[in-house]
N, C-alpha and C. Protein backbone atom coordinates (compact mmCIF):
# COMPACT_ATOMS: atom_id res chain seq x y z
N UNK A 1 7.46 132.87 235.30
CA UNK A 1 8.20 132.91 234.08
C UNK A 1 8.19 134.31 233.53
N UNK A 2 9.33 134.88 233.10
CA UNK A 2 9.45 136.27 232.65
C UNK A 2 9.11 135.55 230.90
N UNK A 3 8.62 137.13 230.02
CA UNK A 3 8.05 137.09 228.70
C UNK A 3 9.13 136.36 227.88
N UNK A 4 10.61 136.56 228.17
CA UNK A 4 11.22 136.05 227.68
C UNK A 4 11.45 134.39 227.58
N UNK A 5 11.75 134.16 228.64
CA UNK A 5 11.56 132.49 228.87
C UNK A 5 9.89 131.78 227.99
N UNK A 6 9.17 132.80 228.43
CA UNK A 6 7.85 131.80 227.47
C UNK A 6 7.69 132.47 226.00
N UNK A 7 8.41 133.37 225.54
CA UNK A 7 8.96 133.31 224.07
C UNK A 7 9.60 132.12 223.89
N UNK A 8 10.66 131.76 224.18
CA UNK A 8 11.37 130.50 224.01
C UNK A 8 11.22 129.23 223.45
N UNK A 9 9.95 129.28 224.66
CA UNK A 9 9.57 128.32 224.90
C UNK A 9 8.26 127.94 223.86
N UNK A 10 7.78 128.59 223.47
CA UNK A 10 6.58 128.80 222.34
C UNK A 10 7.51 128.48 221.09
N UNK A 11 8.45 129.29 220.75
CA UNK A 11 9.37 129.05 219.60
C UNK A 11 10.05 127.81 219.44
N UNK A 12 10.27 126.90 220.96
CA UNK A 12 10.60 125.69 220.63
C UNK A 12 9.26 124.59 220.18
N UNK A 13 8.31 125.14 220.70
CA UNK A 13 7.42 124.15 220.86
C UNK A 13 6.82 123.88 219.25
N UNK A 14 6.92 125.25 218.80
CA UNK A 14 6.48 125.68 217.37
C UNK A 14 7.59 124.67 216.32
N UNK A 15 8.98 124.52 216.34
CA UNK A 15 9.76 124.32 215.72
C UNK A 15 9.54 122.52 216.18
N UNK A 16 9.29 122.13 217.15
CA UNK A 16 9.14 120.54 216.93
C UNK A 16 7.67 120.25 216.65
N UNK A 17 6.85 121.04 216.85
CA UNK A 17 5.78 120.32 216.44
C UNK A 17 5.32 120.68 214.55
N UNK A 18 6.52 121.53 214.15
CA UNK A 18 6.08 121.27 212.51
C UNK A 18 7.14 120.56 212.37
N UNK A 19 8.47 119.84 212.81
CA UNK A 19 9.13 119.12 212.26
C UNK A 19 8.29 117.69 212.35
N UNK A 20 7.40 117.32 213.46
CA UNK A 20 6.32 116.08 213.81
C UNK A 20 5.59 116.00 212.68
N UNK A 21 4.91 117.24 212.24
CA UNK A 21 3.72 117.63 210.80
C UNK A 21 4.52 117.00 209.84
N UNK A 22 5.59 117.11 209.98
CA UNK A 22 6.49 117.08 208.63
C UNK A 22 6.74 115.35 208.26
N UNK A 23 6.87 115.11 209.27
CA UNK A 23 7.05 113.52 209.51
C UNK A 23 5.80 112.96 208.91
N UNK A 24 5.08 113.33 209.68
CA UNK A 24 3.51 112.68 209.41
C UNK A 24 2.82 113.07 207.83
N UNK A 25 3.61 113.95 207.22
CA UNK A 25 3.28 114.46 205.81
C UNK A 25 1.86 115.18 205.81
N UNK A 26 2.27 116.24 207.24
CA UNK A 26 1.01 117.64 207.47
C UNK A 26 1.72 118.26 205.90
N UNK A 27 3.12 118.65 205.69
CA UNK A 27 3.65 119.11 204.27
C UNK A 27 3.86 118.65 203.86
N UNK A 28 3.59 119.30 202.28
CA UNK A 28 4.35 118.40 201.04
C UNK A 28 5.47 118.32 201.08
N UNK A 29 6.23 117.30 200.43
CA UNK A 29 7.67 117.25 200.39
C UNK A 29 8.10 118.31 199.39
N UNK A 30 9.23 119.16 199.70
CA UNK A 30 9.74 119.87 198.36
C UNK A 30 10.04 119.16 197.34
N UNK A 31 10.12 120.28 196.08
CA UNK A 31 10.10 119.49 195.18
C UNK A 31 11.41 118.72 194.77
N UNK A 32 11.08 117.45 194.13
CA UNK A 32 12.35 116.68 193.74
C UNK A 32 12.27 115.70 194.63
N UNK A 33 11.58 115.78 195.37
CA UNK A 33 11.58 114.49 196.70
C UNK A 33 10.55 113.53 196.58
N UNK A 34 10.79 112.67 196.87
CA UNK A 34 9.59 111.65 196.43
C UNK A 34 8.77 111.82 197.35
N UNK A 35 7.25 111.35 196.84
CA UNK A 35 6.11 111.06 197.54
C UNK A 35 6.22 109.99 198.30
N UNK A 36 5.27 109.54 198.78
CA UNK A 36 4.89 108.29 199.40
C UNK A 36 4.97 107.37 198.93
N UNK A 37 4.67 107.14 197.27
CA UNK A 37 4.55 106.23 196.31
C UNK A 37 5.75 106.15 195.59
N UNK A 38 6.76 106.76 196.16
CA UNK A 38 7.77 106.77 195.46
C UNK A 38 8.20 107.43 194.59
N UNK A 39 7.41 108.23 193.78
CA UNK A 39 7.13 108.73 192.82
C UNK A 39 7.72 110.44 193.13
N UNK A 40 8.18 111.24 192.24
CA UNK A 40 8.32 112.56 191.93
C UNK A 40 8.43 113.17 190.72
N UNK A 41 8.40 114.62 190.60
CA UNK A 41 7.95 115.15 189.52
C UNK A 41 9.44 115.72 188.89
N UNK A 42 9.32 115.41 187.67
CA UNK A 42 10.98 116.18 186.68
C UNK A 42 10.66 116.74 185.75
N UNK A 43 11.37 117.29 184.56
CA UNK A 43 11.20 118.03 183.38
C UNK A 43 12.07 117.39 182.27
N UNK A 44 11.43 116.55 181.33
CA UNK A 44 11.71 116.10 180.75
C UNK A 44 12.35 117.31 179.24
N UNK A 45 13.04 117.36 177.89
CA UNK A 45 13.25 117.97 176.90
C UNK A 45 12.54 117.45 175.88
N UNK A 46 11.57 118.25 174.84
CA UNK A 46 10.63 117.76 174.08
C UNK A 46 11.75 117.83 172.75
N UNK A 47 11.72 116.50 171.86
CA UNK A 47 12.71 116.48 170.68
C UNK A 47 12.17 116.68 169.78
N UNK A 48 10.19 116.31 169.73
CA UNK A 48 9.63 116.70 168.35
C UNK A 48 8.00 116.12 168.53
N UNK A 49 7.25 117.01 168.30
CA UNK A 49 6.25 117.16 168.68
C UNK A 49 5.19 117.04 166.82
N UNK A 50 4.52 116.03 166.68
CA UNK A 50 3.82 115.94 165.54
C UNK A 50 2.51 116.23 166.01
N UNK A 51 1.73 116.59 165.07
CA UNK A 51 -0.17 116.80 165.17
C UNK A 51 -0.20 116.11 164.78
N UNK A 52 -1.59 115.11 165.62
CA UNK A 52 -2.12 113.96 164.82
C UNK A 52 -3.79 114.47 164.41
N UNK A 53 -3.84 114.19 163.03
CA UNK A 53 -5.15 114.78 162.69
C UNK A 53 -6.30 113.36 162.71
N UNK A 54 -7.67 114.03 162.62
CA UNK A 54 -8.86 113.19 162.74
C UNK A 54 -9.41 114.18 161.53
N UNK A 55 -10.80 113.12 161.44
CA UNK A 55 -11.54 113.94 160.84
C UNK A 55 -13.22 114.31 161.57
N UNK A 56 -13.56 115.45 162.08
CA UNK A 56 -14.32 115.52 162.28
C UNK A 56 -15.83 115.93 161.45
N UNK A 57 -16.87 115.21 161.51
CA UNK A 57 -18.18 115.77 161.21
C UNK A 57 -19.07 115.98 161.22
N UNK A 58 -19.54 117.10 161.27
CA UNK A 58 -21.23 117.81 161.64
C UNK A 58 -22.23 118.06 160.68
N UNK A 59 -23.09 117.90 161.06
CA UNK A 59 -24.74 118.42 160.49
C UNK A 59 -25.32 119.23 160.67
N UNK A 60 -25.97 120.26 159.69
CA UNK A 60 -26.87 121.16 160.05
C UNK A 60 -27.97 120.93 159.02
N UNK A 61 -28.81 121.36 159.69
CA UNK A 61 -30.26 121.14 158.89
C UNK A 61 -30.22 122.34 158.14
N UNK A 62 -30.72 122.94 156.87
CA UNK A 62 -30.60 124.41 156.48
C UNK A 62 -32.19 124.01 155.63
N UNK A 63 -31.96 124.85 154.51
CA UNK A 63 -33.24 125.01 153.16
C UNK A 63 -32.94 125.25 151.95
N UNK A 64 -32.80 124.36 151.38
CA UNK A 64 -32.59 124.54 150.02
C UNK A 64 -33.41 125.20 148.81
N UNK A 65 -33.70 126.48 148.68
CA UNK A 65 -34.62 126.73 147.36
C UNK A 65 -33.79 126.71 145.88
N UNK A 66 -34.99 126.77 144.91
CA UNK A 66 -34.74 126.82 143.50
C UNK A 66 -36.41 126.92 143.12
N UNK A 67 -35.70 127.89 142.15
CA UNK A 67 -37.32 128.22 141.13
C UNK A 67 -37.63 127.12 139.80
N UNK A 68 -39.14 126.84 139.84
CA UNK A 68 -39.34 125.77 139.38
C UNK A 68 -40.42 126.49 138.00
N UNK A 69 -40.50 126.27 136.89
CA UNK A 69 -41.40 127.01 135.53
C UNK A 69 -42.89 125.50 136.00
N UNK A 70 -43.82 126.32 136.56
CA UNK A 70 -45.23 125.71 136.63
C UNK A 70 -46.15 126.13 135.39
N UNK A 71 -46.65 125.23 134.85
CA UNK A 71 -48.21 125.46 133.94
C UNK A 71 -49.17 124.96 134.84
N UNK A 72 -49.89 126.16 134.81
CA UNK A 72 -51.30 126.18 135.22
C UNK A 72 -52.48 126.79 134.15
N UNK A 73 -53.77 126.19 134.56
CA UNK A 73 -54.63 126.06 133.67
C UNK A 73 -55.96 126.87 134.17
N UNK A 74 -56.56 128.05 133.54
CA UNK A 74 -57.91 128.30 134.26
C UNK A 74 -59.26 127.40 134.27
N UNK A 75 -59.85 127.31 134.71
CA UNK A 75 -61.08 126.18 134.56
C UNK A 75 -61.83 126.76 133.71
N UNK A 76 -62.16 126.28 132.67
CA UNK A 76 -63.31 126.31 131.78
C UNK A 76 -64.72 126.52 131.98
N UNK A 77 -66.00 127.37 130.95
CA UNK A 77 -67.29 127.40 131.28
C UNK A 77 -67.52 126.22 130.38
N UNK A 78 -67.44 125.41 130.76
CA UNK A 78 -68.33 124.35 129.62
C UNK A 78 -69.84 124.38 129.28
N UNK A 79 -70.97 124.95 130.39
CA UNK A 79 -72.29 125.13 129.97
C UNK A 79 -72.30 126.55 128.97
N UNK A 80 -71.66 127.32 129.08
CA UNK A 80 -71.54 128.58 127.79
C UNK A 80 -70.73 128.15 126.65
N UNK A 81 -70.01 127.86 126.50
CA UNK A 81 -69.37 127.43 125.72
C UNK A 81 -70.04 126.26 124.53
N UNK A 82 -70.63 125.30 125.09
CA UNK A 82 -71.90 124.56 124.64
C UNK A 82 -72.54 125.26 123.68
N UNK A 83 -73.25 125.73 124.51
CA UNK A 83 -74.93 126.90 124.01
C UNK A 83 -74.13 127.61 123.06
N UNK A 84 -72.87 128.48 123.48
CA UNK A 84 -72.44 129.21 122.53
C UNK A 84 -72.27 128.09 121.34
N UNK A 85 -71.61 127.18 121.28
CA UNK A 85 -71.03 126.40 120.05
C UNK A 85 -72.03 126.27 119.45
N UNK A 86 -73.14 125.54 120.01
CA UNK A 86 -74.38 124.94 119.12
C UNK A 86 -75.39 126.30 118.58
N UNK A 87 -75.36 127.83 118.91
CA UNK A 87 -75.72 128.48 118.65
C UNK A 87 -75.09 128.94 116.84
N UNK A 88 -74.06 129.24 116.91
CA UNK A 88 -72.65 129.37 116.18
C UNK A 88 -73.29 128.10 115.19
N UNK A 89 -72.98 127.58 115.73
CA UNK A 89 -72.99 125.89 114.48
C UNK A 89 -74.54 125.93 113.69
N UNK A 90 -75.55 126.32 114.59
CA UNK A 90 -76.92 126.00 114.25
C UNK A 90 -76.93 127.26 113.30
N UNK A 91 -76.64 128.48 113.20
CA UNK A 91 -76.77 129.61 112.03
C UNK A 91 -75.48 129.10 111.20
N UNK A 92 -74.43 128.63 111.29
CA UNK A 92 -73.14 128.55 110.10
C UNK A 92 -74.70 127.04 109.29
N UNK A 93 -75.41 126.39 109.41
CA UNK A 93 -75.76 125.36 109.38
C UNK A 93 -77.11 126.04 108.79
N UNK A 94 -77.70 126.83 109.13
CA UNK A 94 -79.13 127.03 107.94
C UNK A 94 -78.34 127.80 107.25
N UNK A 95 -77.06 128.25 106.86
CA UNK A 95 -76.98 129.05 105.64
C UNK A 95 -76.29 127.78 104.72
N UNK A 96 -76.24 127.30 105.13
CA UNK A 96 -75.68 125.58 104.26
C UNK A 96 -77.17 125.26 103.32
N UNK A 97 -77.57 124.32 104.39
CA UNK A 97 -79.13 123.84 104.01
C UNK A 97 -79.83 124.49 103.29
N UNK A 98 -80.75 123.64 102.21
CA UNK A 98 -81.55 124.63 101.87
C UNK A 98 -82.93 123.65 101.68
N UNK A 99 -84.36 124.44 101.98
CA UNK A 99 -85.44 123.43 101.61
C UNK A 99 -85.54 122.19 102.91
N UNK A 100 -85.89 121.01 102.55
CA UNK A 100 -86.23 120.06 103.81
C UNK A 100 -84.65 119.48 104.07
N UNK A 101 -83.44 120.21 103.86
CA UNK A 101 -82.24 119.58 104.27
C UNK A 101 -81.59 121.01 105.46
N UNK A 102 -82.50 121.96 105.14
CA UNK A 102 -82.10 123.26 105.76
C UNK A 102 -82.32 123.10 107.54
N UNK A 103 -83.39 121.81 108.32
CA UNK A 103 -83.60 121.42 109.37
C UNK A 103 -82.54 120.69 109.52
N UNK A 104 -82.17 119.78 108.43
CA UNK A 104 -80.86 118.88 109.28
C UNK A 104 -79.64 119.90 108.95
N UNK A 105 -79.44 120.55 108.33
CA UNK A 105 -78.15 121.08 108.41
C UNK A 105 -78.19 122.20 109.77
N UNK A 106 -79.35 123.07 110.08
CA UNK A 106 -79.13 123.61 111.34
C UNK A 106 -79.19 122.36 112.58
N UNK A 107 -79.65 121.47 112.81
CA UNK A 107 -79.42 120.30 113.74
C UNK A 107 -78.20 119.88 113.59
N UNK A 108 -77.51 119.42 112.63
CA UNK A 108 -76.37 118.98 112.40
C UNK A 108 -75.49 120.21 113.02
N UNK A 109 -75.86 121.31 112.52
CA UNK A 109 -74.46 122.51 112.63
C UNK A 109 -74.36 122.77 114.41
N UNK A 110 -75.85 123.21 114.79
CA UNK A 110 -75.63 123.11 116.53
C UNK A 110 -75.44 121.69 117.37
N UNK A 111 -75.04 120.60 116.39
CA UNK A 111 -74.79 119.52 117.39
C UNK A 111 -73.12 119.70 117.06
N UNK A 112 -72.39 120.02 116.52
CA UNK A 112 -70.96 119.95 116.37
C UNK A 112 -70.69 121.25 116.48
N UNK A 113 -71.39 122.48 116.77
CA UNK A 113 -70.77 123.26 117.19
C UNK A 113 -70.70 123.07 118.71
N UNK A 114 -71.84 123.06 119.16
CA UNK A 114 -72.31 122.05 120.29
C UNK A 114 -70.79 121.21 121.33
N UNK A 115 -70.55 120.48 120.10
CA UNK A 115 -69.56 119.95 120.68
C UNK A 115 -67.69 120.35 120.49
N UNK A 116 -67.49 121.33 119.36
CA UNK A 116 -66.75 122.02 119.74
C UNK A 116 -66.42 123.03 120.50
N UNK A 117 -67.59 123.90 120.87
CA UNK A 117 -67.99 124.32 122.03
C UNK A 117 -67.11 124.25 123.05
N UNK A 118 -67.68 122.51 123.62
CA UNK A 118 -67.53 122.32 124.89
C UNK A 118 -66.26 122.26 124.82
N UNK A 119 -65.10 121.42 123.54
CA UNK A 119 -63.96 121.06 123.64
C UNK A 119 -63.19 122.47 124.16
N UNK A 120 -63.70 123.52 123.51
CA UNK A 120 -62.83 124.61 123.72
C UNK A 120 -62.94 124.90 124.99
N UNK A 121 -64.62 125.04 125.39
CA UNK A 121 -64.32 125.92 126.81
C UNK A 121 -64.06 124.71 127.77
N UNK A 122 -63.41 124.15 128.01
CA UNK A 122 -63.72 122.90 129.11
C UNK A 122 -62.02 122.91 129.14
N UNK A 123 -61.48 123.36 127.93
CA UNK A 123 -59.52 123.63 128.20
C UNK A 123 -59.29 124.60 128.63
N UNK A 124 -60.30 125.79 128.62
CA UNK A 124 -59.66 127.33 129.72
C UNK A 124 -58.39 127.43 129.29
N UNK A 125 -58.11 128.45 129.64
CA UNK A 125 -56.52 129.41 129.48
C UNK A 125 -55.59 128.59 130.15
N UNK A 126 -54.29 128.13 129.41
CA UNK A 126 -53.04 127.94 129.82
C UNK A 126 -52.20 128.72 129.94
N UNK A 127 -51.32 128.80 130.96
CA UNK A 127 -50.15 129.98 131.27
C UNK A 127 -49.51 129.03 131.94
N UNK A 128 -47.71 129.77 132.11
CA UNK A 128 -46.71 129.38 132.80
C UNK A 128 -46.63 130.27 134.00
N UNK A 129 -45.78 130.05 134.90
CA UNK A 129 -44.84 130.75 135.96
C UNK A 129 -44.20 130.37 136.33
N UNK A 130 -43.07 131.18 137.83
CA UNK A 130 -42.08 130.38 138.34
C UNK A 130 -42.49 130.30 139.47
N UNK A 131 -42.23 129.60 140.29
CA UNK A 131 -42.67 128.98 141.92
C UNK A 131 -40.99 129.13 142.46
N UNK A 132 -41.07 129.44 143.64
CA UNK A 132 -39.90 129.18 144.36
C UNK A 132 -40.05 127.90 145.29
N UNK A 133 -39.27 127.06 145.02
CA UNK A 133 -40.28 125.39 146.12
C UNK A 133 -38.79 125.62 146.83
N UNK A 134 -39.26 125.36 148.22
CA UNK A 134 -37.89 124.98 149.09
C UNK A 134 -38.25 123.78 150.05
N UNK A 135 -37.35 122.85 150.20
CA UNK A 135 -37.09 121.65 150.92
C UNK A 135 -35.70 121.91 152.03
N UNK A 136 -36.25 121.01 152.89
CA UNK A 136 -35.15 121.11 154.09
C UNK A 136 -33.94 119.73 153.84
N UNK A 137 -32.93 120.27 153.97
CA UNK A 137 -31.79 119.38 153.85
C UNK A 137 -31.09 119.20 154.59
N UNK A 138 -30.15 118.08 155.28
CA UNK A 138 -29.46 118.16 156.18
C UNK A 138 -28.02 118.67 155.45
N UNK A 139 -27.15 119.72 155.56
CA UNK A 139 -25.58 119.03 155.42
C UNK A 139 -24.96 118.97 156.06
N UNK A 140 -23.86 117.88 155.79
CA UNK A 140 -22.66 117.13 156.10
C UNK A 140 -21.33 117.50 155.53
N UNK A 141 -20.64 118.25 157.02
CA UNK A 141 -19.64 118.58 156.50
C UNK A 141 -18.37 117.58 157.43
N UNK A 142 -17.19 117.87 156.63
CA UNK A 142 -16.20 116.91 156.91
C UNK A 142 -15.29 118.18 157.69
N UNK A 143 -14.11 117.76 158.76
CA UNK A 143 -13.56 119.05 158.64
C UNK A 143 -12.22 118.09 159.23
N UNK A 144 -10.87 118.40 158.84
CA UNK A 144 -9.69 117.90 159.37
C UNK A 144 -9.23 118.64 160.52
N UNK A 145 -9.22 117.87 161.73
CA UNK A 145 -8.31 119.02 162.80
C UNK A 145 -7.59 117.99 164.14
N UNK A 146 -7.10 118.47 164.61
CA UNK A 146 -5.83 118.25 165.31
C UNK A 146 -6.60 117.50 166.50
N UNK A 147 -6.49 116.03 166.80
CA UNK A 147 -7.19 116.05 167.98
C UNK A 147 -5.83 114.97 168.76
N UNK A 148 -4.78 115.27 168.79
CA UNK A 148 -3.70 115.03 169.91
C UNK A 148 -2.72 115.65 169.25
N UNK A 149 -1.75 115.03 170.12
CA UNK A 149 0.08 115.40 170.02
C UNK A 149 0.66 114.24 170.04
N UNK A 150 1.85 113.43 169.27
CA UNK A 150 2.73 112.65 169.55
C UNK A 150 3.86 113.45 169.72
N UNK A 151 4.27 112.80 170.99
CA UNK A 151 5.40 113.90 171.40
C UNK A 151 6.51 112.82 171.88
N UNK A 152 7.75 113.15 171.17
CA UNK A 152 9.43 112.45 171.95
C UNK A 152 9.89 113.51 172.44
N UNK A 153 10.61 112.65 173.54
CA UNK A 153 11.31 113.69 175.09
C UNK A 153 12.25 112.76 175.30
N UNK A 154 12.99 113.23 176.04
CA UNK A 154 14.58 112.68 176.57
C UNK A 154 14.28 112.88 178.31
N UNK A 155 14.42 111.94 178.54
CA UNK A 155 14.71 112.22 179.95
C UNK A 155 16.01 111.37 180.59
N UNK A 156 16.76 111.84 181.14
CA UNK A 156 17.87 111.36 181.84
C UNK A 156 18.57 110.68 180.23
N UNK A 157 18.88 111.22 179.60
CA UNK A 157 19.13 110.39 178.10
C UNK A 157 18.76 109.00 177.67
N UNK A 158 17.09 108.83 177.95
CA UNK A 158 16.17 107.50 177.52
C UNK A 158 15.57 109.23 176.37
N UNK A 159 15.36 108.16 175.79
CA UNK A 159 14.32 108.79 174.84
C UNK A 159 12.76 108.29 174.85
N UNK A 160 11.46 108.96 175.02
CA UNK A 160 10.26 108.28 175.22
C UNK A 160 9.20 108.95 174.06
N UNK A 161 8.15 108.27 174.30
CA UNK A 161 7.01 108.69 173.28
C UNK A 161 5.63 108.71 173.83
N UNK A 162 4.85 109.71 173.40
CA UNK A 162 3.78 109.60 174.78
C UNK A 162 2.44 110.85 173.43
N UNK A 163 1.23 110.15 173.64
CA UNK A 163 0.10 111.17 172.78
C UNK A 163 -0.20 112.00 173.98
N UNK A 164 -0.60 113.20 173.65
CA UNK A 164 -0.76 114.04 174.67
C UNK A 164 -2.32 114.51 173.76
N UNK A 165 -3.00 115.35 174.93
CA UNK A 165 -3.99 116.05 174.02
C UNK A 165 -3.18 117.33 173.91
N UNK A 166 -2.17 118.06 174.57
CA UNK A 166 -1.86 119.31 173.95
C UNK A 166 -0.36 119.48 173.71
N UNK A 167 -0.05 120.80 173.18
CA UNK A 167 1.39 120.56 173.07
C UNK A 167 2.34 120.73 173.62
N UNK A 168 3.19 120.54 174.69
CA UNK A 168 3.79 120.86 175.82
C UNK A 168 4.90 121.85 175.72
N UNK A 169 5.08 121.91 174.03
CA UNK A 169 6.08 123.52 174.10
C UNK A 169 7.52 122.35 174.14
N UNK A 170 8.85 123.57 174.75
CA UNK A 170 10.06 122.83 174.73
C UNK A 170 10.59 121.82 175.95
N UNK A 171 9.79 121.79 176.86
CA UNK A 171 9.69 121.10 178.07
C UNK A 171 8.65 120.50 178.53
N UNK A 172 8.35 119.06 179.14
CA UNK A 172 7.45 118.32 179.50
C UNK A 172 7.42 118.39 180.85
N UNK A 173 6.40 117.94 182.15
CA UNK A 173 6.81 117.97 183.40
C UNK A 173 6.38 116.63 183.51
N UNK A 174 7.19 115.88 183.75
CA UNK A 174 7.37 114.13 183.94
C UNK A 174 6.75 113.52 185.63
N UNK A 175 6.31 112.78 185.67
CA UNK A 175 6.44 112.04 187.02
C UNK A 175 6.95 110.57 186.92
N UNK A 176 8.24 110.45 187.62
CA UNK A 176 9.20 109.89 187.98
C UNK A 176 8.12 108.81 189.12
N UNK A 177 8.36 107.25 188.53
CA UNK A 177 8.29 106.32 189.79
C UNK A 177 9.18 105.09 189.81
N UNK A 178 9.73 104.84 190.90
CA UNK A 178 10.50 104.20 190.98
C UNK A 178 10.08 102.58 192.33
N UNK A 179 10.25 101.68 191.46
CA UNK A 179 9.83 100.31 192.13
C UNK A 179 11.06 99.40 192.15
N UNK A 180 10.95 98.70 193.31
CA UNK A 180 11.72 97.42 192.73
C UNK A 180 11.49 96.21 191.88
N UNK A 181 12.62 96.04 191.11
CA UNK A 181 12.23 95.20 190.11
C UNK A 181 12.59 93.55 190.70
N UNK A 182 11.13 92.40 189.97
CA UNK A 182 11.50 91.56 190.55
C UNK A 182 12.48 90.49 190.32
């Protein structure tokens, strides 16, 4: 066989065995041609495309502060305070008394100083301040947003309706199937 003859012959062999592929659906069908299922792909015209809204919502944990006015109190010496009172009370108390009443009036004066004393020191110093207190909070927020498309299209002049999740713009790409009806 000269190069030419088995060119030929390769080029025929080539040309029936992808028209065989073709049969057997080694290729896709071009487009516009149906599948196997009958079925093919078209381009439908979009007439009007609405957002359909939801509402979505999330949580975040954050911290809430605010300053709070605290009273606090120092602790008291109550054993000085005592001694001091009844000291205090027992001299305001012999200058009272005089003669055999001058023993009970210093007894008397250091038993109630005695005990004002203690009242005083046993309340210690009061003061205010501010505290910053913070607590953890969750919030909850709401938020409106788009979670499809209702979309009308014309195809072959039917008019249809179909939710999409996005928006297909001025043209849809349809798949066409066709059955017999019973």
């Amino acid at each position: 066989m000269n190069k030419k003859t088995l060119l030929i012959s390769v080029l025929t062999l080539a040309v029936v065995s992808a028209g065989a592929m073709a049969q057997q659906g080694g290729y896709p069908p071009p487009p516009g041609a149906p599948g196997p299922d009958n079925a093919h792909f078209a381009w439908a015209d979009v007439l009007r495309v609405d957002p359909v809204y939801g509402i979505a919502r999330t949580s975040a944990p954050t911290t809430q502060c605010y300053d709070q006015q605290v009273v606090q109190q120092t602790p008291g010496n109550k054993g000085v305070g005592t001694v001091l009172g009844a000291v205090v009370g027992g001299v305001l108390g012999s200058t009272i008394g005089h003669g055999r009443g001058n023993t009970a009036a210093i007894v008397g004066g250091a038993v109630a100083g005695g005990a004002v004393g203690n009242s005083v020191a046993s309340g210690g110093q009061t003061y205010s301040s501010t505290q910053t207190v913070c607590q953890p909070v969750t919030q909850v927020s709401e938020q409106r947003q788009i979670i499809g498309y209702d979309v009308e299209y014309r195809y072959h002049g039917d008019v249809y309706m179909s939710r999409l999740g996005y928006d297909p713009g001025e043209r849809l790409r349809v798949r066409v199937s066709v059955s017999p009806a019973d």
